[in-house]
Protein backbone atom coordinates (compact mmCIF):
# COMPACT_ATOMS: atom_id res chain seq x y z
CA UNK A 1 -26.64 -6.32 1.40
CA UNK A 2 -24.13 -5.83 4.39
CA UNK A 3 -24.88 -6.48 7.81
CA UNK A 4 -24.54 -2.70 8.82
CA UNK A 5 -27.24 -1.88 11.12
CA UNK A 6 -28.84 0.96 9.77
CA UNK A 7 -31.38 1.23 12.91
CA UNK A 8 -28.89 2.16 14.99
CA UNK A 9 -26.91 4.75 12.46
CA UNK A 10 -30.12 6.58 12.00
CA UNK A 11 -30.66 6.40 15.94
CA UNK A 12 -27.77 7.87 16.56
CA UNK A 13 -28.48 11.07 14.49
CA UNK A 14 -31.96 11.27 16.31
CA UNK A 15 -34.10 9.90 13.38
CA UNK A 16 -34.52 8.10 10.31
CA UNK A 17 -32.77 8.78 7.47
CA UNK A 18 -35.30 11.20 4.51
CA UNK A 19 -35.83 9.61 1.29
CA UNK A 20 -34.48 11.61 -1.53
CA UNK A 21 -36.42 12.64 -4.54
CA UNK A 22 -36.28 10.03 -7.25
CA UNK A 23 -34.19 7.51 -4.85
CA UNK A 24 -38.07 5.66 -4.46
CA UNK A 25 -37.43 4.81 -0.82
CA UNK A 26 -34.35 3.06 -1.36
CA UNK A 27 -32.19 5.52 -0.26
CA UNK A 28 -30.45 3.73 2.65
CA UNK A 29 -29.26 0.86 0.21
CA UNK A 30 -28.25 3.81 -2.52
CA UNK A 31 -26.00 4.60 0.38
CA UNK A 32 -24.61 1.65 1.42
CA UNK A 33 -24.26 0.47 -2.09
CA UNK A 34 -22.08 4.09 -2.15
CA UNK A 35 -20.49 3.68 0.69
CA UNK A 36 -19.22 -0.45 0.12
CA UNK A 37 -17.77 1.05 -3.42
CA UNK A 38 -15.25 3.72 -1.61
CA UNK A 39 -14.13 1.46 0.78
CA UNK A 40 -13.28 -1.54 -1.31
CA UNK A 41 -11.85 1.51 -3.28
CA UNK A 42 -9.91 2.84 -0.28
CA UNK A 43 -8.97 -0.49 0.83
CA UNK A 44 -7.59 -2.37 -2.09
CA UNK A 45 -4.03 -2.64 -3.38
CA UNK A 46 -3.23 -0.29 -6.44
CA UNK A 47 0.06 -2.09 -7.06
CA UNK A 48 -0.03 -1.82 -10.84
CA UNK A 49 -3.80 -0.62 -11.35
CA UNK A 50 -2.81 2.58 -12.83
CA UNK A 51 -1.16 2.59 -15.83
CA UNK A 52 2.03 5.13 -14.28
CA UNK A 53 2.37 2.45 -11.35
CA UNK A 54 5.38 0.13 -11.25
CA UNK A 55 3.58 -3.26 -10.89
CA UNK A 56 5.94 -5.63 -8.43
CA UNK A 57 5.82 -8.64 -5.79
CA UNK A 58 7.09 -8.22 -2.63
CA UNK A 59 8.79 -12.19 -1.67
CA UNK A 60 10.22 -12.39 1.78
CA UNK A 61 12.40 -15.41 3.61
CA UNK A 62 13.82 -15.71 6.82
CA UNK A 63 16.31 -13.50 6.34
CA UNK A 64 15.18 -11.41 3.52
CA UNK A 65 12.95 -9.24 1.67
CA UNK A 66 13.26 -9.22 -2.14
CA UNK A 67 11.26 -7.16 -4.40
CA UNK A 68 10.89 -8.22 -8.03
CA UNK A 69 9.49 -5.56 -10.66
CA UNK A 70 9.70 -5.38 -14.73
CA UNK A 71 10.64 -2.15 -15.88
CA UNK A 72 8.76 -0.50 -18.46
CA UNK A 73 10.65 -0.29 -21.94
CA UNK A 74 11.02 3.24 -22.06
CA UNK A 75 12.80 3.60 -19.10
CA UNK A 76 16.63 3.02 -18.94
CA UNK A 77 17.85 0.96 -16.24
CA UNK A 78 20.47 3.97 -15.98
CA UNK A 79 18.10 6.45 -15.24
CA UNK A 80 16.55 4.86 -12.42
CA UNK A 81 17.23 5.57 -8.76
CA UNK A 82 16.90 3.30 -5.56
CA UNK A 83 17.08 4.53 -2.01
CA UNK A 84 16.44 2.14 0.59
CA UNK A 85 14.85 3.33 4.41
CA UNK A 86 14.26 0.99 7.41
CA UNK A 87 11.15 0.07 6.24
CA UNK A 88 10.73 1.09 2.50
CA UNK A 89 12.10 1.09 -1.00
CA UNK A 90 11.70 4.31 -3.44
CA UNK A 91 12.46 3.89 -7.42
CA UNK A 92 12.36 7.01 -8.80
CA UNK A 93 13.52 7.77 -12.64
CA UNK A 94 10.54 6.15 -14.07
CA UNK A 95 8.36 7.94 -16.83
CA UNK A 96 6.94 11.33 -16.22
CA UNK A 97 9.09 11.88 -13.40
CA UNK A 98 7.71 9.39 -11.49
CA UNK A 99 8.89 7.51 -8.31
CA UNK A 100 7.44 4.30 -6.94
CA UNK A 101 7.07 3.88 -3.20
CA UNK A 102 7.43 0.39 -1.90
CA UNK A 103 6.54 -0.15 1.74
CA UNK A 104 7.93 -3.93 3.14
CA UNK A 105 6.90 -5.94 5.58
CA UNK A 106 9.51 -6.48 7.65
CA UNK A 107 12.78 -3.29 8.76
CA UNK A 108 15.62 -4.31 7.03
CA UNK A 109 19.45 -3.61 6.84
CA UNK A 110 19.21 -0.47 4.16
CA UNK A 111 22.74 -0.50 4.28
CA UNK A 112 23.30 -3.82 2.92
CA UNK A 113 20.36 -3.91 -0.43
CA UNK A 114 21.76 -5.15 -3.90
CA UNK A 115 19.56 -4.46 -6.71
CA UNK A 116 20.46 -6.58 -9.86
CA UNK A 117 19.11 -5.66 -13.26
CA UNK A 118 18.32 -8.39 -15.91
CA UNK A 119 16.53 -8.81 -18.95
CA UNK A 120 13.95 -5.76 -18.09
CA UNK A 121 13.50 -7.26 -15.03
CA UNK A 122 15.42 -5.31 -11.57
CA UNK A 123 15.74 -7.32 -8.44
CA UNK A 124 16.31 -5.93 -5.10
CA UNK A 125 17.46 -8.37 -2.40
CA UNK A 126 17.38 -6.43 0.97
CA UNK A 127 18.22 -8.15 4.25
CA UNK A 128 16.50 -8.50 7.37
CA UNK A 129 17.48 -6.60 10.20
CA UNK A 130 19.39 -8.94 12.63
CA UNK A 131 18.63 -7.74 15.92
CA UNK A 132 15.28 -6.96 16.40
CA UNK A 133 14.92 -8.02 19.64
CA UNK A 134 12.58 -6.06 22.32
CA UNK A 135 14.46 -3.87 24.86
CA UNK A 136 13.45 -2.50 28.23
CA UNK A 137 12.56 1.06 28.37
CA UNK A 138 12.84 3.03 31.58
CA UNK A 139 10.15 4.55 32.42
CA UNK A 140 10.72 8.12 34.76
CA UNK A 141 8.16 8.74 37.07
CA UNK A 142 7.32 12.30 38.68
């Protein structure tokens, strides 16, 4: 059981929480139980855990951020799609009509990605941004 202090939940809605029929007085673990299952639900990566995804690894260096993914083999390499944003990657063309968002870690120079196909496997080298240095902003005051 997790340390979430139950006291002070019911507390806060003026009283303690009423058993349900059949839940034999262990409602407030039926809950927790509940709630622990959504959030490691909500909270964990489902790069690749459905079967539509596109499964890939996100590498990154100094000075780049390279994505590595294996295409299915019903899709043609010609039939996919990559547009690159300051801070994501989106493969569409994939089956169904799908499209695959990829969000990175770092912004990087859109303008400047390479994606290289191979053996079923599609790399997309995308550089860093250079300058990503702080600057001062003015601030007005009235």
């Amino acid at each position: 059981m997790s340390g979430f202090d139950w006291k002070s939940f019911e507390n806060f809605f003026g009283g303690k929480l009423p058993d349900m029929p059949g839940m034999n007085g262990d409602f407030n673990k039926w809950v927790e139980d509940y709630v622990q299952s959504i959030l490691k639900k909500s909270f964990t990566p489902t790069n690749g855990n459905k079967k539509e995804d596109l499964s890939y690894k996100v590498l990154e260096t100094d000075k780049h951020i390279i994505i590595k993914t294996a295409l299915p083999e019903n899709v043609s390499p010609n039939d996919i799609n990559i547009r690159a944003g300051a801070n994501q990657i989106k493969i569409s063309g994939l089956p169904n009509n799908r499209s695959q968002n990829i969000i990175l870690p770092s912004v990087i120079n859109h303008r400047k990605c390479r994606a290289q196909f191979k053996k079923r496997n599609l790399h997309i080298k995308a550089p860093k941004m250079e300058n990503q240095e702080l600057v001062n902003i003015s601030v007005n005051y009235e």
